[in-house]
Protein backbone atom coordinates (compact mmCIF):
# COMPACT_ATOMS: atom_id res chain seq x y z
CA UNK A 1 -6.38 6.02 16.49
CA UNK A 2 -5.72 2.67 15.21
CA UNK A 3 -9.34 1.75 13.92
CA UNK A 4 -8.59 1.29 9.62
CA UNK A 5 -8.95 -2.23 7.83
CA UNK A 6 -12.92 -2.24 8.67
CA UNK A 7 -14.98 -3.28 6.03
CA UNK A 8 -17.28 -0.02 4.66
CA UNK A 9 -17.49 -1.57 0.80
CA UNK A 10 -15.01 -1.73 -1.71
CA UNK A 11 -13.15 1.46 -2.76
CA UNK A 12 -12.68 -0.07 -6.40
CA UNK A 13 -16.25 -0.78 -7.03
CA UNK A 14 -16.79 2.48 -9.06
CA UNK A 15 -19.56 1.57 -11.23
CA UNK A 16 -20.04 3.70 -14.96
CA UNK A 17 -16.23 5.25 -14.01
CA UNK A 18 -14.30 7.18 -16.06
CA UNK A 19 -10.65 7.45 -16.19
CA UNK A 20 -9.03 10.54 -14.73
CA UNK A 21 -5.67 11.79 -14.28
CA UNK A 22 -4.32 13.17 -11.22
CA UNK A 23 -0.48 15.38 -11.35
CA UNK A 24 1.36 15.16 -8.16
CA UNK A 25 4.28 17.90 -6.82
CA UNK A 26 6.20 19.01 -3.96
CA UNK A 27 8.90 21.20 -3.15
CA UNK A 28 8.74 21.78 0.14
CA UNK A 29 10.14 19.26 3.22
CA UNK A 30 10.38 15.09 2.53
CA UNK A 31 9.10 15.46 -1.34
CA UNK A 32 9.08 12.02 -1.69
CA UNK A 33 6.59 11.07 1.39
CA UNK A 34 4.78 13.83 0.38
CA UNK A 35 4.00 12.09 -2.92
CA UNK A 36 3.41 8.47 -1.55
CA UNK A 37 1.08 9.68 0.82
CA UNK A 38 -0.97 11.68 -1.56
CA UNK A 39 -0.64 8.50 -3.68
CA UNK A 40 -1.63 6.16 -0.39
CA UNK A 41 -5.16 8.67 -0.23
CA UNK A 42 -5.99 8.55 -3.39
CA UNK A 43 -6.16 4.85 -3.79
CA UNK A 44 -8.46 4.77 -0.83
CA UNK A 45 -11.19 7.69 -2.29
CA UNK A 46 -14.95 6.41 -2.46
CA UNK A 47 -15.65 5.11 -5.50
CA UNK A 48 -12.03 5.41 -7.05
CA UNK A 49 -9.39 2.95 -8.00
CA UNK A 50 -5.78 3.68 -8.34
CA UNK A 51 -4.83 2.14 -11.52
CA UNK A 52 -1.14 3.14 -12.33
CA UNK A 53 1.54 5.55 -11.58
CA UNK A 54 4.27 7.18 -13.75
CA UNK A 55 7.79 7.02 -12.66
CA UNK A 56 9.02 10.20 -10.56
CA UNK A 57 11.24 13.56 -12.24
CA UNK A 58 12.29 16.20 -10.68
CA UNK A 59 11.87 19.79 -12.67
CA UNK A 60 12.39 23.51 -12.28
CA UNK A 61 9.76 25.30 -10.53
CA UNK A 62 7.44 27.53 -12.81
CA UNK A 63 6.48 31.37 -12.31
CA UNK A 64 9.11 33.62 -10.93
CA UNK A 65 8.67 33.29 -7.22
CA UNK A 66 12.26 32.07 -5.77
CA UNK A 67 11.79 28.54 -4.92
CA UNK A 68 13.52 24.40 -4.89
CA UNK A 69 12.84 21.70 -7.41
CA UNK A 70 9.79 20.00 -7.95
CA UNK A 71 9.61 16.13 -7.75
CA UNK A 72 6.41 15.86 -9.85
CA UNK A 73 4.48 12.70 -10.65
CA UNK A 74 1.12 11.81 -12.35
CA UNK A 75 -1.44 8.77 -11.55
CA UNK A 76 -4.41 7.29 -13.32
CA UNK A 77 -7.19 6.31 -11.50
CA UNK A 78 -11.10 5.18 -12.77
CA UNK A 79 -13.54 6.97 -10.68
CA UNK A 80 -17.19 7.64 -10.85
CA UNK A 81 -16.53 10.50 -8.72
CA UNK A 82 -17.81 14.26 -10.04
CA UNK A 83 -15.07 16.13 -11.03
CA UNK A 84 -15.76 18.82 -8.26
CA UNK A 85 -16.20 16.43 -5.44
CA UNK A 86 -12.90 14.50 -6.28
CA UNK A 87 -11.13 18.55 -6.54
CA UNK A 88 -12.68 18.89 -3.01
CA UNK A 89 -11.37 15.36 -2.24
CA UNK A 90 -7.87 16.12 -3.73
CA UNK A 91 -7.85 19.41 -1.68
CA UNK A 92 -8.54 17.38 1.63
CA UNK A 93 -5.29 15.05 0.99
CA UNK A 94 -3.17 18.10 0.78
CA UNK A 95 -4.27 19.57 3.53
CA UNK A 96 -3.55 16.03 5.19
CA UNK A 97 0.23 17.29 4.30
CA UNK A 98 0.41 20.96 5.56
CA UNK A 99 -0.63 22.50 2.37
CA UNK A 100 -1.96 26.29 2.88
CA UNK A 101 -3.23 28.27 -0.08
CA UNK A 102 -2.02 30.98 -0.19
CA UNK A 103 0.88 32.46 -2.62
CA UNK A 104 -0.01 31.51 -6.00
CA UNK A 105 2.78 29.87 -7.65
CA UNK A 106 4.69 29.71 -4.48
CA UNK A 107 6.26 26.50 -3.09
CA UNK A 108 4.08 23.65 -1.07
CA UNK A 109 3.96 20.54 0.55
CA UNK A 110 2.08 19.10 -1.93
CA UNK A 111 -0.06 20.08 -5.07
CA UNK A 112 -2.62 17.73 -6.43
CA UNK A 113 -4.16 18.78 -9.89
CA UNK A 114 -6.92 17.16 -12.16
CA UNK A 115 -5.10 17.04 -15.65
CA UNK A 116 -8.02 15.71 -17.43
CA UNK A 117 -10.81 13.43 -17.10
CA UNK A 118 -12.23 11.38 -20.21
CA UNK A 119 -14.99 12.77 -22.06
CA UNK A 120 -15.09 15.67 -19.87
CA UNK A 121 -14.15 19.48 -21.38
CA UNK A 122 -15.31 22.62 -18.72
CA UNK A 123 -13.88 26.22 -19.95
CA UNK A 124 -15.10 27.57 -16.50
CA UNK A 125 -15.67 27.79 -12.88
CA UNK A 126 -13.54 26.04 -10.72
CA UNK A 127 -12.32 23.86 -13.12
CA UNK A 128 -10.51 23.87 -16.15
CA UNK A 129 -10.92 20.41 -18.22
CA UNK A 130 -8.43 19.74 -19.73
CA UNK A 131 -5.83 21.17 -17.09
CA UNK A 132 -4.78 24.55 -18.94
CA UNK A 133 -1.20 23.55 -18.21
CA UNK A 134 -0.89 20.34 -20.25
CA UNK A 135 -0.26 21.89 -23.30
CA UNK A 136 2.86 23.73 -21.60
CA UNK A 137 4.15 21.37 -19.70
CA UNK A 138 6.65 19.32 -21.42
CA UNK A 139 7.07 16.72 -18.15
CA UNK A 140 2.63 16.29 -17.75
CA UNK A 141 2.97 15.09 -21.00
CA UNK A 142 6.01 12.76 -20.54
CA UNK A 143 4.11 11.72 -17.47
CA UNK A 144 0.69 11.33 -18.84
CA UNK A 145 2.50 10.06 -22.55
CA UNK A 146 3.53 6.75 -20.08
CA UNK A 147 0.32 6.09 -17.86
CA UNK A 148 -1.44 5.73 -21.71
CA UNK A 149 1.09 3.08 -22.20
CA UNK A 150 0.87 1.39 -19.21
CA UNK A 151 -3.23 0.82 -20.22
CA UNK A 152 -3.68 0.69 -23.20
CA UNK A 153 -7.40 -0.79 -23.11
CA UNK A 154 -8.09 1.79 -20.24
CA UNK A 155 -10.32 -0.47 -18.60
CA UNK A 156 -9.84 -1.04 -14.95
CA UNK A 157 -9.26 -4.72 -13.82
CA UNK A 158 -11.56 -6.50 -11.07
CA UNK A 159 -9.85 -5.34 -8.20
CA UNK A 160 -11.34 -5.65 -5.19
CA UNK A 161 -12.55 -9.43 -4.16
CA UNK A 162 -15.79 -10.55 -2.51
CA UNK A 163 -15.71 -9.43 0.81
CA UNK A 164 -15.72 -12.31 3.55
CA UNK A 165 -18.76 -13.65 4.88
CA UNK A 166 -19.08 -13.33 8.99
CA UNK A 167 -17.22 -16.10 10.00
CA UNK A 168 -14.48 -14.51 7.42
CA UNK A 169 -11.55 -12.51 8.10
CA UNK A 170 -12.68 -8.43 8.24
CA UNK A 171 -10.68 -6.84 5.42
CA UNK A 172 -10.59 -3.19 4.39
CA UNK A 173 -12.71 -1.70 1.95
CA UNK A 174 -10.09 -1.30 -0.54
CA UNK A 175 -8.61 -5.32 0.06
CA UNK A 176 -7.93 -7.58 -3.22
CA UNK A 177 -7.88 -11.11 -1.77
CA UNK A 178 -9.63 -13.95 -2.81
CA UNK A 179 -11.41 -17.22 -1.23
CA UNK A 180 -7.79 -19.14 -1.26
CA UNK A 181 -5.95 -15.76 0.50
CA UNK A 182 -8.71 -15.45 2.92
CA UNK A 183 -8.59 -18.75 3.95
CA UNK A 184 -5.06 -18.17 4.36
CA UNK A 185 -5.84 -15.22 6.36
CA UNK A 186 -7.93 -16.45 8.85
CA UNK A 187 -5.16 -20.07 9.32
CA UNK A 188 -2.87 -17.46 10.08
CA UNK A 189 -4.87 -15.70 12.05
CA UNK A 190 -5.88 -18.29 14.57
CA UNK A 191 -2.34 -19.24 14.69
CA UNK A 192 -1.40 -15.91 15.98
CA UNK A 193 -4.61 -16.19 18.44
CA UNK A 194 -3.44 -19.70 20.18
CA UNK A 195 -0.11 -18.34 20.34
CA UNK A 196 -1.33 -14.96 22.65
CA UNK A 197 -3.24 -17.32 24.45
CA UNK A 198 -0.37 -19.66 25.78
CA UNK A 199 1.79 -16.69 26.27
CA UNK A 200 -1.05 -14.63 28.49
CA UNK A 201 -0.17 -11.40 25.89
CA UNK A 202 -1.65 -8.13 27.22
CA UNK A 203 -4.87 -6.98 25.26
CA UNK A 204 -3.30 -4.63 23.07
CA UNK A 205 -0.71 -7.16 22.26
CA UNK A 206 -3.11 -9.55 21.50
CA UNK A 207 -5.19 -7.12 19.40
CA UNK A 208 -1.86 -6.12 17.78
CA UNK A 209 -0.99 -9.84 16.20
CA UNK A 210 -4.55 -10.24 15.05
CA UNK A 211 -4.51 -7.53 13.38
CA UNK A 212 -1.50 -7.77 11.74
CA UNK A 213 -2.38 -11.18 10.89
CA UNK A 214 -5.79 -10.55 9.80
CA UNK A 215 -4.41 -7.67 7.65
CA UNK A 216 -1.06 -8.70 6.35
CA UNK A 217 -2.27 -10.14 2.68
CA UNK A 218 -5.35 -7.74 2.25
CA UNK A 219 -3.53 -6.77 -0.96
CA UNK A 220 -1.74 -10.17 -2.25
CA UNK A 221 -4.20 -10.74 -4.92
CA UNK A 222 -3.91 -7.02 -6.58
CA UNK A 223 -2.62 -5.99 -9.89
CA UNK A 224 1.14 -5.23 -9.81
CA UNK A 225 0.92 -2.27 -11.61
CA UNK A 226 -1.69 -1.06 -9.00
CA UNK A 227 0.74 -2.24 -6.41
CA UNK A 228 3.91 -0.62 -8.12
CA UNK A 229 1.35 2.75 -8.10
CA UNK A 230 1.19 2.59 -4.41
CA UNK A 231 4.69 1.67 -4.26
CA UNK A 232 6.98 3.48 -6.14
CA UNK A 233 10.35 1.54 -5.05
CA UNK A 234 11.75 -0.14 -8.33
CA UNK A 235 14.40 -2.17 -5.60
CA UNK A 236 11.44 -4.13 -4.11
CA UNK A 237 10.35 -7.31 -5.74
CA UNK A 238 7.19 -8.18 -7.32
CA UNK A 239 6.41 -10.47 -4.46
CA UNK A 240 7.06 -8.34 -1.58
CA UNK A 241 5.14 -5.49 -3.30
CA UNK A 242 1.57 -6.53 -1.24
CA UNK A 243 2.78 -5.56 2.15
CA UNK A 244 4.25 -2.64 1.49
CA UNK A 245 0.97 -1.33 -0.48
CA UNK A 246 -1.33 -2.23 2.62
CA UNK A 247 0.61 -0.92 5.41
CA UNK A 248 0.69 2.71 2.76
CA UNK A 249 -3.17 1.86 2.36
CA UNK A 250 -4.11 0.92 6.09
CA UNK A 251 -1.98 3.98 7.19
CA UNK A 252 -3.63 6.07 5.15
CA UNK A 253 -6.81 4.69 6.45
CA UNK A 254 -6.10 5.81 9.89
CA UNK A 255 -4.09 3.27 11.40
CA UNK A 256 -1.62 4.38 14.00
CA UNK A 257 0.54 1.75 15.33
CA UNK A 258 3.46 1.08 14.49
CA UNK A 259 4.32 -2.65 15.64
CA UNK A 260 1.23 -3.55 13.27
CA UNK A 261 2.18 -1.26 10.25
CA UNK A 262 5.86 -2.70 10.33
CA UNK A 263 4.91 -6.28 10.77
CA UNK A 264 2.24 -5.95 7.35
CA UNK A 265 4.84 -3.81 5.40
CA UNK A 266 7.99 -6.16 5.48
CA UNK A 267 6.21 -9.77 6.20
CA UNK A 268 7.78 -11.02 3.24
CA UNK A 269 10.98 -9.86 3.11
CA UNK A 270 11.55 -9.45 7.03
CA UNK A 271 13.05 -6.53 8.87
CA UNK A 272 15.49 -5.78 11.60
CA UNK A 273 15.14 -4.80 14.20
CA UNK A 274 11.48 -6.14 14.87
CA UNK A 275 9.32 -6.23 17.65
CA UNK A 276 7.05 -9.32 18.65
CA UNK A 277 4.36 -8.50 16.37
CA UNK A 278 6.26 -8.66 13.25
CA UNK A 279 8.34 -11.32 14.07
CA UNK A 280 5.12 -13.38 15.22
CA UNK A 281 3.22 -12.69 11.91
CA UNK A 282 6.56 -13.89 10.02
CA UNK A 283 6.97 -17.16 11.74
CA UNK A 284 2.52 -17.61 11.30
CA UNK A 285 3.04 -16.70 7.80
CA UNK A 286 5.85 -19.17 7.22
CA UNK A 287 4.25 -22.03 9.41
CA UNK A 288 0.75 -21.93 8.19
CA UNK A 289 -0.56 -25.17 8.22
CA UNK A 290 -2.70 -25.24 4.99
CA UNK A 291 0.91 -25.17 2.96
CA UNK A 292 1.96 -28.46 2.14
CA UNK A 293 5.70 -28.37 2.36
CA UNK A 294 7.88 -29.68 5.30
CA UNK A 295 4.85 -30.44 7.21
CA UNK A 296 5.77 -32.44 10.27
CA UNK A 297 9.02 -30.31 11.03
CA UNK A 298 6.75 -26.65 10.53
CA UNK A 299 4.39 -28.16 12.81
CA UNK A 300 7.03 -28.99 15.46
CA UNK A 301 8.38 -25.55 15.22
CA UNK A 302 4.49 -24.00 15.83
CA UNK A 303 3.99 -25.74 18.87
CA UNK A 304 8.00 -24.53 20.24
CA UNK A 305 6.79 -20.66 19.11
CA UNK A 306 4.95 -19.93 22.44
CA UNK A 307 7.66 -21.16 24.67
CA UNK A 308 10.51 -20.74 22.95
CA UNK A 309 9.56 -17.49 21.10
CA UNK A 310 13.19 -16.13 20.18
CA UNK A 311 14.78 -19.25 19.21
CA UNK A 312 11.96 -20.58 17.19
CA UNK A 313 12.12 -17.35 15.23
CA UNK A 314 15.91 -17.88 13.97
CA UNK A 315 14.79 -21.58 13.29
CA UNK A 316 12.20 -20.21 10.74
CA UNK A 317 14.36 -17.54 9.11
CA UNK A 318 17.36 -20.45 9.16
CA UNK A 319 14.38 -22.31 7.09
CA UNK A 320 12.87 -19.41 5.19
CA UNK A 321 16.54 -18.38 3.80
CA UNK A 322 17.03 -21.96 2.75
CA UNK A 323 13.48 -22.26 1.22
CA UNK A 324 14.90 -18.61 -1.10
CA UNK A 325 18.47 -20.43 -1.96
CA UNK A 326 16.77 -23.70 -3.23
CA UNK A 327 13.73 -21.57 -4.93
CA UNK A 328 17.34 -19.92 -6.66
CA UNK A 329 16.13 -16.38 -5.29
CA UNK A 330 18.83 -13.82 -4.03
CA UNK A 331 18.34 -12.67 -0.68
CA UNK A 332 16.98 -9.10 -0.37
CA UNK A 333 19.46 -6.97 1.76
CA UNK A 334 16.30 -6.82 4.16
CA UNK A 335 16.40 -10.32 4.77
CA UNK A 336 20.21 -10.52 4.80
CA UNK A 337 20.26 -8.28 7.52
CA UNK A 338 17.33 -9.95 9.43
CA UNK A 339 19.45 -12.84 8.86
CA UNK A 340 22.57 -11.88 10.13
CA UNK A 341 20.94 -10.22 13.28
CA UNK A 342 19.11 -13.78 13.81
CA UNK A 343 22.18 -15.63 14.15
């Protein structure tokens, strides 16, 4: 299945929202994953936006059934979703990670809980609003003590862009990208298109560098702190943030492949070792011809891409690691080691 990234309407356009938020645990298997791809599902919900995430802790279990640490994390989001559809929604991502219910307070893949949403009180049925828990829970209200400070006006910004017309690129529902990015998209795009045609790529190649081009700045115009929420690596840089959040997102979505994911998530920074689709979409992204630096010798190396495909690639991360030293930015250990590889 490698069908996400098609438009169905914006995820973020939640209309009279409120703000809700959502505690996060594991103990059982990869914690971490776990937790990024609970966070990945949430931020693609109808009628939901991810708006921030607290940082990660680790605690004791609670109740007395034998069992590892918790990594435990909480996320605010602005949804105009009923409380009981987003608890059936919640329980669908879990289940999306092996979770069984089953012994109560015993361990789990993963264990999404409403905390609280605003304005909202129930003292029965399915649930409990407030979260019974808060009160007791010493890290929920570390957790949900930060997300306040990360918003303090608790109103969510305009995240999702006007969606392309029909001669635009087609970006996912959930995509933040502007006029400017889109027309980005779609120079990058064709790029990638002339470049399968001259080298007669197989279909699914061909399909492969579209789509990675089409898709590889859906998020390059979103909110850091929404980015940093999908994200949670504090070693990545603000600017690389974008790629990584879409390829969580698009994955999330559905999509399967792995030459596209890897070619969206490290675009910016690079990655070795690479296939042809990642490598492409780094030398399209680089050699784009609306950017107005070094035109005439980005040009020549455009044209040398089809026919010399390997060479032309160390050329551009020869000039892309020379763009970073004069821009005074230190090299990523990504990009070193794409670097060193290209050599």
């Amino acid at each position: 299945m490698h069908g996400a990234g098609d438009p169905a309407g914006p995820a973020g356009a939640t209309g009279a929202g409120r703000l809700a938020l959502i505690a996060l645990g594991s103990n059982v298997g990869d914690r971490a994953a776990h937790l990024a791809a609970a966070r990945a599902r949430i931020a693609i919900l109808p009628s939901t936006q991810l708006l921030a995430a607290s940082q990660v802790e680790e605690t004791a279990p609670l109740g007395a059934v034998p069992q590892g640490a918790y990594l435990n994390q909480m996320v605010a989001v602005h949804t105009s979703l009923p409380a009981d559809t987003m608890l059936d929604a919640l329980h669908a991502v879990e289940r999306t990670r092996g979770r069984a219910r089953r012994e109560r307070w015993g361990p789990r893949t993963l264990d999404l809980d409403i905390v609280e949403i605003d304005g909202e009180v129930r003292t029965e049925g399915a649930i409990i609003l407030p979260h019974p828990g808060l009160a007791a829970r010493d890290f929920w209200q570390r957790e949900r003590a930060e997300l306040r400070s990360l918003m303090p006006f608790r109103t969510p910004p305009a995240m999702v862009a006007v969606q392309a017309g029909s001669d635009g690129p087609r970006l996912p529902r959930w995509a933040v990208a502007g006029e400017r990015r889109r027309e980005h998209i779609i120079r990058v795009t064709n790029m990638l298109d002339g470049w399968a045609d001259t080298m007669h790529l197989e279909p699914a190649e061909r399909e492969a560098w579209r789509d990675a081009g089409r898709l590889h700045d859906a998020l390059r115009d979103a909110d850091e702190t929404f980015l940093r929420a999908v994200v949670s690596d504090p070693g990545l840089p603000a600017h690389a943030l974008h790629g990584h959040a879409a390829a969580a997102l698009l994955e999330a979505d559905g999509e399967s492949r792995g030459d596209v994911l890897e070619a969206v998530r490290h675009h910016t920074l690079g990655h070795h070792p690479w296939g042809r689709t990642g490598r492409a979409l780094y030398m399209a992204d680089y050699l784009d011809p609306g950017r107005s630096f070094a035109v005439p010798e980005r040009a020549d190396l455009a044209t040398r891409v089809p026919h010399a495909f390997d060479d032309a690639f160390r050329e551009v991360v020869r000039h892309r690691v020379s763009w970073a030293a004069q821009a005074g930015r230190s090299l990523h250990p990504a990009t070193m080691a794409m670097r060193d590889a290209a050599r």
